[in-house]
Structures are given as C-alpha cells and as structure tokens.
C-alpha atoms as a PDB file:
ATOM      1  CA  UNK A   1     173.866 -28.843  55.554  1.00  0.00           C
ATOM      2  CA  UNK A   2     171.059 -26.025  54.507  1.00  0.00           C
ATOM      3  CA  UNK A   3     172.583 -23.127  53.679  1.00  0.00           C
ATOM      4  CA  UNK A   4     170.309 -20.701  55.557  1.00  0.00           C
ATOM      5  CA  UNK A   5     171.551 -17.232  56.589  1.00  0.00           C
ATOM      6  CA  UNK A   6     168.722 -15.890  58.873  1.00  0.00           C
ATOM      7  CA  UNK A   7     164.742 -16.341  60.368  1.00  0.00           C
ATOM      8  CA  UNK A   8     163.046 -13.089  60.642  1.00  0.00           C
ATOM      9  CA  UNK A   9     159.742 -13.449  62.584  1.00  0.00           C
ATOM     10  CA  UNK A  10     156.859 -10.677  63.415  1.00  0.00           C
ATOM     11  CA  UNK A  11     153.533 -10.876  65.232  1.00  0.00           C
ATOM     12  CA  UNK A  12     151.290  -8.417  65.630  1.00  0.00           C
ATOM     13  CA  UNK A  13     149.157  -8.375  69.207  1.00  0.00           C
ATOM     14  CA  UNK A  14     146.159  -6.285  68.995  1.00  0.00           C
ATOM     15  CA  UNK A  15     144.833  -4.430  71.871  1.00  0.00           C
ATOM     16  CA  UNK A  16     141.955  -6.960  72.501  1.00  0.00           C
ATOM     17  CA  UNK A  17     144.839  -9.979  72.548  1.00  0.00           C
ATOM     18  CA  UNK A  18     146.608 -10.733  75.416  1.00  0.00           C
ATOM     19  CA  UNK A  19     150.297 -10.287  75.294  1.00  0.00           C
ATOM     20  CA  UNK A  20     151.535 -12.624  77.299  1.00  0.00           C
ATOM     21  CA  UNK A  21     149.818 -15.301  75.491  1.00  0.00           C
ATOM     22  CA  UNK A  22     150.455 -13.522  72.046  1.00  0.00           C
ATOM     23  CA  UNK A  23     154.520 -13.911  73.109  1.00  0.00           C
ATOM     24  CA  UNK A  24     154.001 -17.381  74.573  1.00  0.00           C
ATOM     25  CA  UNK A  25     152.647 -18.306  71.037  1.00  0.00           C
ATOM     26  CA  UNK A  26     155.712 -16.386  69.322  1.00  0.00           C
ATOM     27  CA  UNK A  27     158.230 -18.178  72.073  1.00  0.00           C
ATOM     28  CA  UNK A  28     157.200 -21.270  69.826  1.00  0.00           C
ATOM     29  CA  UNK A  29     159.649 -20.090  67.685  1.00  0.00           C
ATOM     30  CA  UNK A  30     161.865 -17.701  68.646  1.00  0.00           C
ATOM     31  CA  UNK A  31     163.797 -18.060  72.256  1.00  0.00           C
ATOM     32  CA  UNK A  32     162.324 -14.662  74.776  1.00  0.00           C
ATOM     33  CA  UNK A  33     165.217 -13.103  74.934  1.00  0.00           C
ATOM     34  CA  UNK A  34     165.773 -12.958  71.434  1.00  0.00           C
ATOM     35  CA  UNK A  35     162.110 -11.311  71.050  1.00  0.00           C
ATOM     36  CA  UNK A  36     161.314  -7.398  70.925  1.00  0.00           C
ATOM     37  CA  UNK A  37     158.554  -5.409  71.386  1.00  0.00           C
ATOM     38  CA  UNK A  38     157.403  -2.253  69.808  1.00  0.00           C
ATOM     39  CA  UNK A  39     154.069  -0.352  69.908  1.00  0.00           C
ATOM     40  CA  UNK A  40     152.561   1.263  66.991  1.00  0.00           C
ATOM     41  CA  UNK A  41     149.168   3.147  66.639  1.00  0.00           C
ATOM     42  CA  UNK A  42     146.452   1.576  64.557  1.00  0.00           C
ATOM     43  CA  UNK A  43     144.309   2.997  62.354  1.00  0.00           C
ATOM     44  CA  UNK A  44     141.958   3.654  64.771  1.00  0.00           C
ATOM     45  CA  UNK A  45     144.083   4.865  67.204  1.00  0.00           C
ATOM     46  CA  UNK A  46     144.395   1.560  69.138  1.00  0.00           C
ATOM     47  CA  UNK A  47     147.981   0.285  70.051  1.00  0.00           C
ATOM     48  CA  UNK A  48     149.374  -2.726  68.144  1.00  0.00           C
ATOM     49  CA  UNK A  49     152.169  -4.522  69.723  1.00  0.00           C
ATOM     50  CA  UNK A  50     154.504  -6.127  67.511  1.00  0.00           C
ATOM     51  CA  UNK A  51     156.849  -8.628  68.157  1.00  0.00           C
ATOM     52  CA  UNK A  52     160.197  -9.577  66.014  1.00  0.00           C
ATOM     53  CA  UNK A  53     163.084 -11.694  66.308  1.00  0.00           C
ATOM     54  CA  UNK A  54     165.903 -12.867  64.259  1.00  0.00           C
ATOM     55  CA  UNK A  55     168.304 -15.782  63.951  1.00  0.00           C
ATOM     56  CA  UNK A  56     171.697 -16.196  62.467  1.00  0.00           C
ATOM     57  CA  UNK A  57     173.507 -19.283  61.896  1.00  0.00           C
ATOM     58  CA  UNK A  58     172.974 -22.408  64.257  1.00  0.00           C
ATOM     59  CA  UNK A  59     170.036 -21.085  65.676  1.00  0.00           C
ATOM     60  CA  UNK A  60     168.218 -20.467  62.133  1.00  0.00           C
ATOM     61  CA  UNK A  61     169.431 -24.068  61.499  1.00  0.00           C
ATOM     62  CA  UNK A  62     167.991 -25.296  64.030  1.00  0.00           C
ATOM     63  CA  UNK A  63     164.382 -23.510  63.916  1.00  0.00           C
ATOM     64  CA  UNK A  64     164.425 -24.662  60.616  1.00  0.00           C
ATOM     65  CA  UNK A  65     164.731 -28.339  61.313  1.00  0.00           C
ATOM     66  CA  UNK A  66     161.871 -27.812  63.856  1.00  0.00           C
ATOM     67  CA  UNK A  67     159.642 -26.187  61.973  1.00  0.00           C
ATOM     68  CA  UNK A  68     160.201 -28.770  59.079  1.00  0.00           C
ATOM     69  CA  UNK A  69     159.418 -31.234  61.779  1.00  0.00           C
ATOM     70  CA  UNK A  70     156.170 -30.292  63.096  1.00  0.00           C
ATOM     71  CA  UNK A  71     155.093 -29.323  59.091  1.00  0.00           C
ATOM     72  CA  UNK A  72     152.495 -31.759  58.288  1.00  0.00           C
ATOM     73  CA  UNK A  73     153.112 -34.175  54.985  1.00  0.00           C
ATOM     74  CA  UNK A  74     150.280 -32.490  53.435  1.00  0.00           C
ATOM     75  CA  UNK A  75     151.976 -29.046  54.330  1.00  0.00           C
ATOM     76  CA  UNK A  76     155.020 -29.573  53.392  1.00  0.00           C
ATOM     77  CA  UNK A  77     153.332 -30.647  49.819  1.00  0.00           C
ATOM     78  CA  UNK A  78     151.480 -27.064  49.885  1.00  0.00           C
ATOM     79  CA  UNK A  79     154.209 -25.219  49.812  1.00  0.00           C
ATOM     80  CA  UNK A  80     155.832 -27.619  47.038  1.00  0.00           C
ATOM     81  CA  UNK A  81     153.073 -27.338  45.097  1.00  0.00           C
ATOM     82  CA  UNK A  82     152.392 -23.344  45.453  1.00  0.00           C
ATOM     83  CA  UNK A  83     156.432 -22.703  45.624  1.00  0.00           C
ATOM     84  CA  UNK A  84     155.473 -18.796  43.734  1.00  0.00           C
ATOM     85  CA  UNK A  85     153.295 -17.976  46.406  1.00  0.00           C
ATOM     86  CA  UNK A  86     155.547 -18.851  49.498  1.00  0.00           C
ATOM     87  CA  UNK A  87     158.363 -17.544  48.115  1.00  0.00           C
ATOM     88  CA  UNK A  88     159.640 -13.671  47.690  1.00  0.00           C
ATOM     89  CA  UNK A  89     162.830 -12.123  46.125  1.00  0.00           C
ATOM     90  CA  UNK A  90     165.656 -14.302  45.575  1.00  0.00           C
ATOM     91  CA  UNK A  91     166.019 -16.814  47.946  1.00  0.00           C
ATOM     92  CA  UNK A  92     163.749 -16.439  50.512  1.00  0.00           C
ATOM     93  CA  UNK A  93     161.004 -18.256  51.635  1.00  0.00           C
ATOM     94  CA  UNK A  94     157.601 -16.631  53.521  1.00  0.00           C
ATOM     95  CA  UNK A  95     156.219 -18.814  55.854  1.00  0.00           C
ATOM     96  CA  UNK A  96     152.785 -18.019  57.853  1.00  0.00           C
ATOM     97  CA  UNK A  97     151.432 -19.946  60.862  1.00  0.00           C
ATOM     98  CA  UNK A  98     148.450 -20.051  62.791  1.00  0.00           C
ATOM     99  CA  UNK A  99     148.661 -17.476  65.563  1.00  0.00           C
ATOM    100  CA  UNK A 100     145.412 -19.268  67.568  1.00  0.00           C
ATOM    101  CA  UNK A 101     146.244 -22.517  67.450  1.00  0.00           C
ATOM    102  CA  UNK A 102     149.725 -21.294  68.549  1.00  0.00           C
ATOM    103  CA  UNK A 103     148.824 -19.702  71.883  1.00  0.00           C
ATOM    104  CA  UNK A 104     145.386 -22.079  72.257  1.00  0.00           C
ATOM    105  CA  UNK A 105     147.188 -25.493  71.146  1.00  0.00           C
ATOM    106  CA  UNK A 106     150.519 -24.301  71.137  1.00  0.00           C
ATOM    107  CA  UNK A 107     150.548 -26.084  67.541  1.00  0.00           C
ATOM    108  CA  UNK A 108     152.584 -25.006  64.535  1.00  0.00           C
ATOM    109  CA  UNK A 109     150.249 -25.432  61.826  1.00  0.00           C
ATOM    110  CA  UNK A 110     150.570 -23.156  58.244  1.00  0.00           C
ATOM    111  CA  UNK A 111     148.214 -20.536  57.788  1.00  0.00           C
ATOM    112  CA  UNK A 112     147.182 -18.174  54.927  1.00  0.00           C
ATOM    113  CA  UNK A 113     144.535 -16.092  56.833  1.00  0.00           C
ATOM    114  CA  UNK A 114     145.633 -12.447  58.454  1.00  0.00           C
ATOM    115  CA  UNK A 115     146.657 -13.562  62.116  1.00  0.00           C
ATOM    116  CA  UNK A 116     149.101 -14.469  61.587  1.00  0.00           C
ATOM    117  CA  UNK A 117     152.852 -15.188  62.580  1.00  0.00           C
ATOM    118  CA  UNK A 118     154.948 -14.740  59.647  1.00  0.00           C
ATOM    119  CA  UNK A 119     158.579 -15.898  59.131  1.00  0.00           C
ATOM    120  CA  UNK A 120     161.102 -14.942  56.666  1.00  0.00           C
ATOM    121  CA  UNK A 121     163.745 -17.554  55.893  1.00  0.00           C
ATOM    122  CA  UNK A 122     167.099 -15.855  53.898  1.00  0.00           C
ATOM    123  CA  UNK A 123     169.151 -18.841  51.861  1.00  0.00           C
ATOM    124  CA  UNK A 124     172.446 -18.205  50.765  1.00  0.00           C
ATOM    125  CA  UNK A 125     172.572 -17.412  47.234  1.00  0.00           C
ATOM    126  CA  UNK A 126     171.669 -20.241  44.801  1.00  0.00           C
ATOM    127  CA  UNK A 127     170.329 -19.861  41.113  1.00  0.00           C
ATOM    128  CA  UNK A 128     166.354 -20.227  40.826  1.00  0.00           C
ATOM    129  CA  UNK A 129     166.608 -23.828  39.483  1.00  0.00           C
ATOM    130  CA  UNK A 130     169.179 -24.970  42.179  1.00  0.00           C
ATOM    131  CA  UNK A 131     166.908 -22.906  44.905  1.00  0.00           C
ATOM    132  CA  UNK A 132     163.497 -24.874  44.307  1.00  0.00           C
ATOM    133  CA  UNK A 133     165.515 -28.158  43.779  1.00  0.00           C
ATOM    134  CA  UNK A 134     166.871 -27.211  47.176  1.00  0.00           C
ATOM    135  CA  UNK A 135     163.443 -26.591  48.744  1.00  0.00           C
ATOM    136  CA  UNK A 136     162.357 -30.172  47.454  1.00  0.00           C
ATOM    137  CA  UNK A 137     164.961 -31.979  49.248  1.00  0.00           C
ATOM    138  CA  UNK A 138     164.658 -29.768  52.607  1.00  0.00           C
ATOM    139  CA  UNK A 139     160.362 -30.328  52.575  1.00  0.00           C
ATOM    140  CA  UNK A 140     160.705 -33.827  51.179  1.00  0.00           C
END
C-alpha cells in the first residue's frame, strides 16, 4: 500500500484558452466536482483562471495508480534518474504534465515547459533514504 496523504493539482487558463477545454484537460485528473475556479489579474491586466483540486486518501491512491499507469517506461526512468528535480520538501513529489496534449489528445504525458498542469503528491513521513527507495518501487 503507498502511503500517500494528498494530490494537489493547479492549472492556469489564460484568457486566449478556452475554459471548457482547459477543465476537460484538468478532469483528466481530478473528478469536476472536486475542481475550483478562481480568477486572478495578470500582469497585464488580463484574467487568469486557475483551477485546483485536492485528494485525500482512496482517491489520491487511486490517481496515483493512474497516473503511474499512463507514465511512459522512459518517464518513469526521468524522474528516477532526476529524483532532486521532481522532488520538493520532505516527501513530496512535483509532477508536471502536458496541458496541450491533455485537452488536444487527452494524453498524460510529463512536461517541463510552462503550460503546464502541475501536481503535488504529499507521502506520509519516511526518512530521505527510505523515501527515494520508496519512489523506486512505486515508478519501477
């Protein structure tokens, strides 16, 4: 059993994007009804929509099996390989996917560019040793 406590996900959708394809993307991941909404002001004076979500217990579980599922081999061996730059704090790891190929493919696929949706993944408490041992088996 993974010892996960939560899946934080954000999205921006710019004012040029549309939103309903920007969500469908995000829906991916995170059930609708578990998705919010909230406009900010960018910095030149354009709304920004963003959309979060979070999951607790089952539901993280089971995201994270998915998204383990559709990670390509040579993926999962990215972040393996780069473990220091997917990873931030104590036990979390920072995953970002593709938001394009998302709502245009409706394909999880890892991504390091700027659109982006990104997902937070909380463990429970391990040391640092036991945590990337812990990642191996989980991506292997």
């Amino acid at each position: 059993m993974v010892l996960i406590n939560s899946i934080r996900g954000e999205c921006f959708c710019h004012e040029s994007e549309d939103i309903e394809k920007v969500s469908k993307a995000f829906q991916l991941f995170f059930p609708e009804k578990k998705i919010s909404i909230q406009v900010n002001q960018g910095f030149f004076g354009t709304k920004i929509k963003v959309l979060k979500a979070e999951l607790k217990g089952k539901e993280a579980q089971d995201l994270l099996e998915k998204i383990i599922s559709y990670l390509s081999k040579e993926e999962k061996n990215e972040i393996l390989n780069h473990l220091e730059n997917y990873s931030w704090e104590a036990y979390k790891l920072i995953l970002t996917f593709d938001k394009q190929k998302a709502f245009s493919q409706q394909k999880i696929s890892l991504s390091q560019g700027s659109d982006v949706i990104k997902l937070i993944i909380s463990f429970q408490q391990l040391s640092n040793k036991n945590f990337n041992t812990f990642l191996k088996e989980i991506l292997g």
